[in-house]
Protein backbone atom coordinates (compact mmCIF):
# COMPACT_ATOMS: atom_id res chain seq x y z
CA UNK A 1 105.67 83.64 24.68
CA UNK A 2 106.34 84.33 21.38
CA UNK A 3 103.32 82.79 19.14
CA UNK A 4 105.02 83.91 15.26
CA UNK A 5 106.84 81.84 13.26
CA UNK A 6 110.23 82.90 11.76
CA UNK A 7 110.07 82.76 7.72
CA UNK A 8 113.37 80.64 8.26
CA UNK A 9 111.42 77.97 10.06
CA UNK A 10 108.84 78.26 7.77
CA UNK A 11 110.61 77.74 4.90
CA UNK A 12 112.41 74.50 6.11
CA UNK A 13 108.72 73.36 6.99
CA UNK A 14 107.51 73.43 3.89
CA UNK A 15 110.81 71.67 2.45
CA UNK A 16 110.43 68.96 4.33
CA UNK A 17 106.37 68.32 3.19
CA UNK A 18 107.92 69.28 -0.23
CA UNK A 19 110.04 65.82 -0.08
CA UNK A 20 107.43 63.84 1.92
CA UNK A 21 104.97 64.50 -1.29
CA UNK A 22 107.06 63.71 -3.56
CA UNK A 23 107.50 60.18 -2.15
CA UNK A 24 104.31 59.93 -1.14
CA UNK A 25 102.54 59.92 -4.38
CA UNK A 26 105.00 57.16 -5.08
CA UNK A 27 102.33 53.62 -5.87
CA UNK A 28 104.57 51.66 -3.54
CA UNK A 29 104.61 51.72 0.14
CA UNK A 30 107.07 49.40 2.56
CA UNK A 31 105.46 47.34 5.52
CA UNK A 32 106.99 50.03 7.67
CA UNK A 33 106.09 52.59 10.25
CA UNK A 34 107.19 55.86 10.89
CA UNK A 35 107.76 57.66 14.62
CA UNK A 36 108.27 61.45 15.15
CA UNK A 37 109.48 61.13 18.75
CA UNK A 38 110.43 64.79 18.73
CA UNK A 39 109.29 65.33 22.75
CA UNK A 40 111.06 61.69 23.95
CA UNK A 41 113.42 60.20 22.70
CA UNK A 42 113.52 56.99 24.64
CA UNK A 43 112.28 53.57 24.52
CA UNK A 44 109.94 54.02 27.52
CA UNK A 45 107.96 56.99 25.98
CA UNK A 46 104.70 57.07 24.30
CA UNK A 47 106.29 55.99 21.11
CA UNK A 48 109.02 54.07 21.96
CA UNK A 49 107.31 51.64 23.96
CA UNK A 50 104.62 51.52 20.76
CA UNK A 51 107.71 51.06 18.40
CA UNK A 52 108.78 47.89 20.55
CA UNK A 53 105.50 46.28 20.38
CA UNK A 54 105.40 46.98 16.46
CA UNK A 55 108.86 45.28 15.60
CA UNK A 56 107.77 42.73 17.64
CA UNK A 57 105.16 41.92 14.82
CA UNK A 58 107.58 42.21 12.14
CA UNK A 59 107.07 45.96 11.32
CA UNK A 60 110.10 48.16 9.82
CA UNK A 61 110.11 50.91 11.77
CA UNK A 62 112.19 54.42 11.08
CA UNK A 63 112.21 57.58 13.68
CA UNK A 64 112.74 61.06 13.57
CA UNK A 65 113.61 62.30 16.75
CA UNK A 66 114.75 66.08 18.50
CA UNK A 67 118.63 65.05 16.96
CA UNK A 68 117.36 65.02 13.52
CA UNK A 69 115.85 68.88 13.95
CA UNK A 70 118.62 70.15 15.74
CA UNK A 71 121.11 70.07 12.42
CA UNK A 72 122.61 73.47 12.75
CA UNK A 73 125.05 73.93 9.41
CA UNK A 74 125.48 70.27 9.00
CA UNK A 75 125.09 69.82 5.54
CA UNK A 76 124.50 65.97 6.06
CA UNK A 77 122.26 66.62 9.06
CA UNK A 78 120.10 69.26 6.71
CA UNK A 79 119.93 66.36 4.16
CA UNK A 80 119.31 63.40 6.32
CA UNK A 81 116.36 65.49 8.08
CA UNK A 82 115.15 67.12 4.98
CA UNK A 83 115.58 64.24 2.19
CA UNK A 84 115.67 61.12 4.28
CA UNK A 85 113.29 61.29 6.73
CA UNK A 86 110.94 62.92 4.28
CA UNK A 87 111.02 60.27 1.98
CA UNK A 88 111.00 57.45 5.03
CA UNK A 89 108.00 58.99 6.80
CA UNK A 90 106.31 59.30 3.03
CA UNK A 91 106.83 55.30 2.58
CA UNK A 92 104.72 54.69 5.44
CA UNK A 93 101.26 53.97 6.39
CA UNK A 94 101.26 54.58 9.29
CA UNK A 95 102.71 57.13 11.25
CA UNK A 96 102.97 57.58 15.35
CA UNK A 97 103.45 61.63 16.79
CA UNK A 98 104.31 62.48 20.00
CA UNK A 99 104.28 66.16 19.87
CA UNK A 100 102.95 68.58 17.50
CA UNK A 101 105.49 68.11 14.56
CA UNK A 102 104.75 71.39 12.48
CA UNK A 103 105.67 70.48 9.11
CA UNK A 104 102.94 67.61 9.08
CA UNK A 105 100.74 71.08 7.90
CA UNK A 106 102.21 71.53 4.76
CA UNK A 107 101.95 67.66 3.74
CA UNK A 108 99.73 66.30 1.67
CA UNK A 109 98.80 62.96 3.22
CA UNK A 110 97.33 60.55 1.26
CA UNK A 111 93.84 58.65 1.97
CA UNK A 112 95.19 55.73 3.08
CA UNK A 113 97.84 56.82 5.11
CA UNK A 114 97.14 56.68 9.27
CA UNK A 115 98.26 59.76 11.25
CA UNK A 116 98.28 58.62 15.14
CA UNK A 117 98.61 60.98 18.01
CA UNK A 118 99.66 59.43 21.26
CA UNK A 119 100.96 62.48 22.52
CA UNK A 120 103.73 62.62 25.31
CA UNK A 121 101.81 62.73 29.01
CA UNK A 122 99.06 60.23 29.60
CA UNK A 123 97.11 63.09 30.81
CA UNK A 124 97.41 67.00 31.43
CA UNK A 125 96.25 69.29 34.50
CA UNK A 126 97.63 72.59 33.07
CA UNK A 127 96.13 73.66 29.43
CA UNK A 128 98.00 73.44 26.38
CA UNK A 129 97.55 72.48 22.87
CA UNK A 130 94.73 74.81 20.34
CA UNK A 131 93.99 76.03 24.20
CA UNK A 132 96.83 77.94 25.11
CA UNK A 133 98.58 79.13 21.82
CA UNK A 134 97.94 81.91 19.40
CA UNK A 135 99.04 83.68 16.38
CA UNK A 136 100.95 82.15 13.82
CA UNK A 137 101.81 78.78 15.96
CA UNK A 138 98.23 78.34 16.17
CA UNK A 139 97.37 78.04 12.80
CA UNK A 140 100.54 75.52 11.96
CA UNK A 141 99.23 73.45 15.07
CA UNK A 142 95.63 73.17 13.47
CA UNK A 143 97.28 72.32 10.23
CA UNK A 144 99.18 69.82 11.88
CA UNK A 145 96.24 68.38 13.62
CA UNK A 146 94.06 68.16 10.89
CA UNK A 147 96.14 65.61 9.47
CA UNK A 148 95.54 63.25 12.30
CA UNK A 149 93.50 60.17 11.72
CA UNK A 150 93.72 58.88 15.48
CA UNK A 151 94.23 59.99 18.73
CA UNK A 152 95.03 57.69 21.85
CA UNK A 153 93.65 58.57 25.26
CA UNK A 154 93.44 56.58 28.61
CA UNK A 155 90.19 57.68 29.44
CA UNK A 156 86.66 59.38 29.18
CA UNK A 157 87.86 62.16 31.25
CA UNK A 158 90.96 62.94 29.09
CA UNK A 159 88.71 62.41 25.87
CA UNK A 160 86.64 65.22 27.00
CA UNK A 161 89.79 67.45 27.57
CA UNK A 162 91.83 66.55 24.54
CA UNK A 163 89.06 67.16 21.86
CA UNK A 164 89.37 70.80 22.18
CA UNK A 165 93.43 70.90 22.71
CA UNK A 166 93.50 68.96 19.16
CA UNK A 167 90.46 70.30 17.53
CA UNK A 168 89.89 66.59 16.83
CA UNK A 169 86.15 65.08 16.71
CA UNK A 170 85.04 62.57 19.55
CA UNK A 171 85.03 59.87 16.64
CA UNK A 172 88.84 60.42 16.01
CA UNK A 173 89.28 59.69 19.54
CA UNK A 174 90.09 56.41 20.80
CA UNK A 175 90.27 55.20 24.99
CA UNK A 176 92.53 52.85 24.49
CA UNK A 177 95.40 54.01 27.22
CA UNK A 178 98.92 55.31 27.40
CA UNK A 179 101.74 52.37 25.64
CA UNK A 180 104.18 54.31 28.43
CA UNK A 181 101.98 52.91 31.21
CA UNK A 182 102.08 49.37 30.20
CA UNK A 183 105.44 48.63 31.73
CA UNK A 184 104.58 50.56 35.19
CA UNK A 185 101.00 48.68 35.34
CA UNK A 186 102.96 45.47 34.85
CA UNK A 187 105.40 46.30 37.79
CA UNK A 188 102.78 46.94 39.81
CA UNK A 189 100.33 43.94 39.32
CA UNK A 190 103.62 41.89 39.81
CA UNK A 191 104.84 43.21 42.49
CA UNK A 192 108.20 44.29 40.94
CA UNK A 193 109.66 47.00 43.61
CA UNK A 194 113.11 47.55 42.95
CA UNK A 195 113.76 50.28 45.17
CA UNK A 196 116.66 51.04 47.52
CA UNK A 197 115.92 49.80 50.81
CA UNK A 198 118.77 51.88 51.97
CA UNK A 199 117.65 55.00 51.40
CA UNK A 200 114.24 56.81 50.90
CA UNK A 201 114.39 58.46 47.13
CA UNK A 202 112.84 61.59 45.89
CA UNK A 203 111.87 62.51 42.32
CA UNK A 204 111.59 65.65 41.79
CA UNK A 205 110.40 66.41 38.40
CA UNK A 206 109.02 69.72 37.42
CA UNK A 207 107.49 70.99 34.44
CA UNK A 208 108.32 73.96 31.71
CA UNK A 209 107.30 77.20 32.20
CA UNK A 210 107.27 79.84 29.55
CA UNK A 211 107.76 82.60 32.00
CA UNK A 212 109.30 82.06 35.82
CA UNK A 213 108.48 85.19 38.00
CA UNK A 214 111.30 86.38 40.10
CA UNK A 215 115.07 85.11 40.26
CA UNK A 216 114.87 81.34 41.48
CA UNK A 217 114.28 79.13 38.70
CA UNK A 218 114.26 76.35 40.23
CA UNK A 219 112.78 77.85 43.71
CA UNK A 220 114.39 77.57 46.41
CA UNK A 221 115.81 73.53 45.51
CA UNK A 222 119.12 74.28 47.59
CA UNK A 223 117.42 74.82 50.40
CA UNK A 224 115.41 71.89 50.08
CA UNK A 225 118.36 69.60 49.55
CA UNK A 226 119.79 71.78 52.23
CA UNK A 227 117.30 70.83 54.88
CA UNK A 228 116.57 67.49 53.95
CA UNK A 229 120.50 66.27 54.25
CA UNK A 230 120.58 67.92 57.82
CA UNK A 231 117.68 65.79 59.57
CA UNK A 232 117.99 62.73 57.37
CA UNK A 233 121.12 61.70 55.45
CA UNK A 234 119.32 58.38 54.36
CA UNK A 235 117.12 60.36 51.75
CA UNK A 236 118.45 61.19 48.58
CA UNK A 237 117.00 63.44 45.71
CA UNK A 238 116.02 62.58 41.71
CA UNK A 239 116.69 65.51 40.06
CA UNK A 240 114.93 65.86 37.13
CA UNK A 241 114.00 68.56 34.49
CA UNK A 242 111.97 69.41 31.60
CA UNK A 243 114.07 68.56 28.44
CA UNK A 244 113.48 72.43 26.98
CA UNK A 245 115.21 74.18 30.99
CA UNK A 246 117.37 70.75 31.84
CA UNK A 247 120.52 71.78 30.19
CA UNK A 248 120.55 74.70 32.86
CA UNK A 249 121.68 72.57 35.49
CA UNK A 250 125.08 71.56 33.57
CA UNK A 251 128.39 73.03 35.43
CA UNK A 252 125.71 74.43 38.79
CA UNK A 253 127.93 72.92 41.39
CA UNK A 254 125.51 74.33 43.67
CA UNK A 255 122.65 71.75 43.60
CA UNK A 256 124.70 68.59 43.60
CA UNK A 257 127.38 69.98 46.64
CA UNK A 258 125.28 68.42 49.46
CA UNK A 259 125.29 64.81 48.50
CA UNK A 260 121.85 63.66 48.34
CA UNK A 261 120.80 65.19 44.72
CA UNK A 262 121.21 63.41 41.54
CA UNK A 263 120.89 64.91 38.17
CA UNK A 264 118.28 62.09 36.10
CA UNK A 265 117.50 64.94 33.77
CA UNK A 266 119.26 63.56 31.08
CA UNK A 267 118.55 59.70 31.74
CA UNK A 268 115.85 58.56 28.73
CA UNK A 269 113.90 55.26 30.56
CA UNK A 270 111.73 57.68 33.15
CA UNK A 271 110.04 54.57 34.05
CA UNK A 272 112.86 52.50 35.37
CA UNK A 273 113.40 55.90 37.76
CA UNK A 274 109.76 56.54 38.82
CA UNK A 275 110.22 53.07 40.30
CA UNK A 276 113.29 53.59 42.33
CA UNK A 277 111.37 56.29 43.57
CA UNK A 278 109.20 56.44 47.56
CA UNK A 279 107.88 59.58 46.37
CA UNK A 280 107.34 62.11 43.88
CA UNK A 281 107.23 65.87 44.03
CA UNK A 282 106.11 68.11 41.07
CA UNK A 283 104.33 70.88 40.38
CA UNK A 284 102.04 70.99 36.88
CA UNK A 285 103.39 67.91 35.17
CA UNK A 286 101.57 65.33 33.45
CA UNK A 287 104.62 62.75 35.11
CA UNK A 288 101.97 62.62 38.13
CA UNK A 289 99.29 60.42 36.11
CA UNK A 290 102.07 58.06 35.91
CA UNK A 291 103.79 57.67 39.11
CA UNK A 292 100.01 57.37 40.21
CA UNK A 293 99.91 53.72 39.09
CA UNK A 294 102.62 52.97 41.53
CA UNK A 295 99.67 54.20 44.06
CA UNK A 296 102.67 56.06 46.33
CA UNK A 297 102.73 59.72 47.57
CA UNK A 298 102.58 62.49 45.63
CA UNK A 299 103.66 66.01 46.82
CA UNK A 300 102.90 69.26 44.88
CA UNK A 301 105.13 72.50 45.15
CA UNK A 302 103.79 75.14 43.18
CA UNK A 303 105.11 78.38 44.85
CA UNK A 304 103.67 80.25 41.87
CA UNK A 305 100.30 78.81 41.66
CA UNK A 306 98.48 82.11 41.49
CA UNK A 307 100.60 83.06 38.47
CA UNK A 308 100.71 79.98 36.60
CA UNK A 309 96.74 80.05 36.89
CA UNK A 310 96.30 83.40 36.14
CA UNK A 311 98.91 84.45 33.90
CA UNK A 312 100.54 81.85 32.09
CA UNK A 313 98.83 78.18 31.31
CA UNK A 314 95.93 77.92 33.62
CA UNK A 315 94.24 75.12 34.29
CA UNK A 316 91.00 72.47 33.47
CA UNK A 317 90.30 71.73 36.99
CA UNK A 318 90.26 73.63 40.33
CA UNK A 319 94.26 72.96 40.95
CA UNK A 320 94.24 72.12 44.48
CA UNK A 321 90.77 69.74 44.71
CA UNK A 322 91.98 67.94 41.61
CA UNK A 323 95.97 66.46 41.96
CA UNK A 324 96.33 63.29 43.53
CA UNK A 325 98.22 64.39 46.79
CA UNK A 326 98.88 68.19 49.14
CA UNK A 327 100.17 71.23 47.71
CA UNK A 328 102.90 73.09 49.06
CA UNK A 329 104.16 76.76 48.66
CA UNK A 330 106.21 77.16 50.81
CA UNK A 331 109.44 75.06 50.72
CA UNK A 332 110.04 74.38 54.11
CA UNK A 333 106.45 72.80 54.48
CA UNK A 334 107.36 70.91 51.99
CA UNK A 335 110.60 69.23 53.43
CA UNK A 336 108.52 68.69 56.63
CA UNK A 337 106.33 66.30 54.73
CA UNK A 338 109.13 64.94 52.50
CA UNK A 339 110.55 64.07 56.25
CA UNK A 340 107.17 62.99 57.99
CA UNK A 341 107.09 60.47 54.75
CA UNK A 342 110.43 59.15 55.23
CA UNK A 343 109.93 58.16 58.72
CA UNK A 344 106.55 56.61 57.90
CA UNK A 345 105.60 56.22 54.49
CA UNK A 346 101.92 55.03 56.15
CA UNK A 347 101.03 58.31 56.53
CA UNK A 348 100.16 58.70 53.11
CA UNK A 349 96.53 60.19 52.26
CA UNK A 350 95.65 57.29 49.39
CA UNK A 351 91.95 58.13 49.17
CA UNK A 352 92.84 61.72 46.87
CA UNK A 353 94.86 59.22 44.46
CA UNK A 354 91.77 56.38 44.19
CA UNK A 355 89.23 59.37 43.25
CA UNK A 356 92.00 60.16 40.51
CA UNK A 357 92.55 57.28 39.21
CA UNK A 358 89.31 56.81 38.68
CA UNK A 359 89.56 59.57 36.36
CA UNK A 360 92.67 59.09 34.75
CA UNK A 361 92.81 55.76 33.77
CA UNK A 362 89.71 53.62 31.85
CA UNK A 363 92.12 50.51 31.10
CA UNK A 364 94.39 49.53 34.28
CA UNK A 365 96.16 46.92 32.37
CA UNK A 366 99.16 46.74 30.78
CA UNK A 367 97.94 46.30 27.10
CA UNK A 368 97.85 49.72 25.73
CA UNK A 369 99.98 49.23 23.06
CA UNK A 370 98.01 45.84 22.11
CA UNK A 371 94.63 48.01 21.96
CA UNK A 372 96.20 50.89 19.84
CA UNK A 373 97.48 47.70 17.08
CA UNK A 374 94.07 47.04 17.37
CA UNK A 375 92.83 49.83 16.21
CA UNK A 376 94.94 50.26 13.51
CA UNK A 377 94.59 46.88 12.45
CA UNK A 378 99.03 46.72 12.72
């Protein structure tokens, strides 16, 4: 992975801060709050379920989003990132990330200003953050970091982890769970299964890689799909991607030709599909702390474990000993279980998910978002 900075990007970075300054150091501020929701864009994310809760209390809210970056030569895209946004994001006190948004470095952020992290994944099995990058990027991600005033974890355990992806203090950070869980803890305290008794769903959501060994990029789904549709035509596959590989699949015929696969890749409210969903597969994504709270099987394929580990990412935990559910490398072991599920969903080990839970989660409760206002005094 490449770890520089182009003097392009650069330049726009500092642009940006240049115009959030300015209207910073402005004496007035509105009763408004500010979301870069650069990672996800939806309503069910980390900060759109926050911004809900906040209009809800009669908060202006503005958001910056991946559409606002992704400008091109549109002169009135360059000036509604550069000028508006800038001067929206510098009228606010408060301001939610949910990924590292670069030009945050170059800003100078005034006292009384709140910078709140709440990230994208609840939690994280592979490393990332001040743990994985270097060069150049590193030093705009501890710039960007340093401006943060708060940082919102769901527990202890992901406290401990987090400090040193951030570079944050233990007093900056805050157990007060994930605002994207709320809404999944409330359908499961209530009972609220809307699944399709017809069929038994898969979603299978994997994770980015910076570097896929070999010529499958998406290892060996076709003959997944393949196998799955010839011994049970009742189960039908969730496709979906991370955002930065997801525009792959457009125009491949070949994964959607047998029937039973759907492309969700592009669909924003990832909770309303994690509950159509029996089961989830994935490999290193955070998506698993999530689907956990439904407390239903989780399947790992990771075909490239060894690498992953050892060349690219890594880990915080012994992989195998610490995911809530088996791992699979081989794809026809997988399918078997996929199929042993479907015929009995029973069979499902729930003692690996109870001992992570137990780690994952401090708060299982659906007021998240109510905690974080808390903090914040919103």
């Amino acid at each position: 992975m490449d770890y520089e900075i182009s003097e392009k990007k650069l330049k726009g970075y500092r642009l940006f801060a240049a115009f959030y300054n300015f209207r910073a150091r402005l004496p007035f501020k509105k009763k408004g709050v500010f979301f870069v929701m650069t990672h996800d864009g939806g309503m069910t994310g980390n900060c759109g379920s926050m911004m809900q809760k906040v209009r809800a209390k009669g908060y202006r809210t503005y958001f910056l989003n991946r559409a606002h970056t992704d400008f091109g030569k549109n002169i009135f895209g360059a000036f509604r990132f550069f000028v508006i946004k800038s001067f929206q994001m510098g009228s606010c006190r408060t301001v939610f990330l949910d990924n590292a948004f670069l030009p945050l470095g170059f800003c100078n952020v005034p006292e009384d200003v709140q910078i709140a992290m709440l990230w994208h994944g609840t939690g994280t099995i592979k490393r990332f953050g001040l743990d994985t990058t270097e060069g150049g990027l590193k030093e705009l991600e501890q710039g960007c970091y340093s401006k943060i005033t708060h940082l919102f974890v769901a527990s202890e355990y992901t406290k401990q982890i987090y400090k040193g992806c951030f570079g944050l203090p233990y007093e900056k950070i805050f157990v007060t769970g994930s605002p994207r869980c709320d809404e999944l803890f409330e359908a499961h305290d209530y009972n609220d299964d809307i699944r399709d008794k017809d069929k038994f769903t898969v979603l299978f959501a994997t994770t980015f890689r910076e570097n896929i060994p070999g010529d499958a990029p998406y290892y060996e789904i076709r003959t997944l799909l393949r196998k799955l549709q010839s011994k049970n035509r009742k189960i039908q596959v969730l496709l979906r991607l991370h955002p930065h590989v997801a525009h792959e699949l457009k125009g491949r015929s070949e994964y959607f030709m047998f029937g039973n696969c759907v492309d969700v890749s592009g669909q924003d409210n990832l909770n309303m599909i994690m509950r159509k969903a029996d089961i989830l597969v994935t490999d290193y994504s955070s998506i698993c702390y999530d689907f956990a709270i439904l407390e239903r099987p989780v399947l790992f394929y990771a075909p490239d474990l060894d690498y992953y580990r050892d060349a690219e990412r890594g880990f915080y935990e012994d992989y195998d000993s610490f995911v809530p559910g088996p791992v699979f490398r081989r794809i026809d072991a997988l399918a078997d279980e996929i199929l042993k599920l479907a015929s009995d969903p029973a069979k499902h080990d729930s003692v690996r998910s109870d001992v992570f839970m137990e780690k994952a989660f401090a708060h299982r409760d659906s007021n998240a978002a109510f905690r974080i206002m808390e903090v914040l005094k919103l």
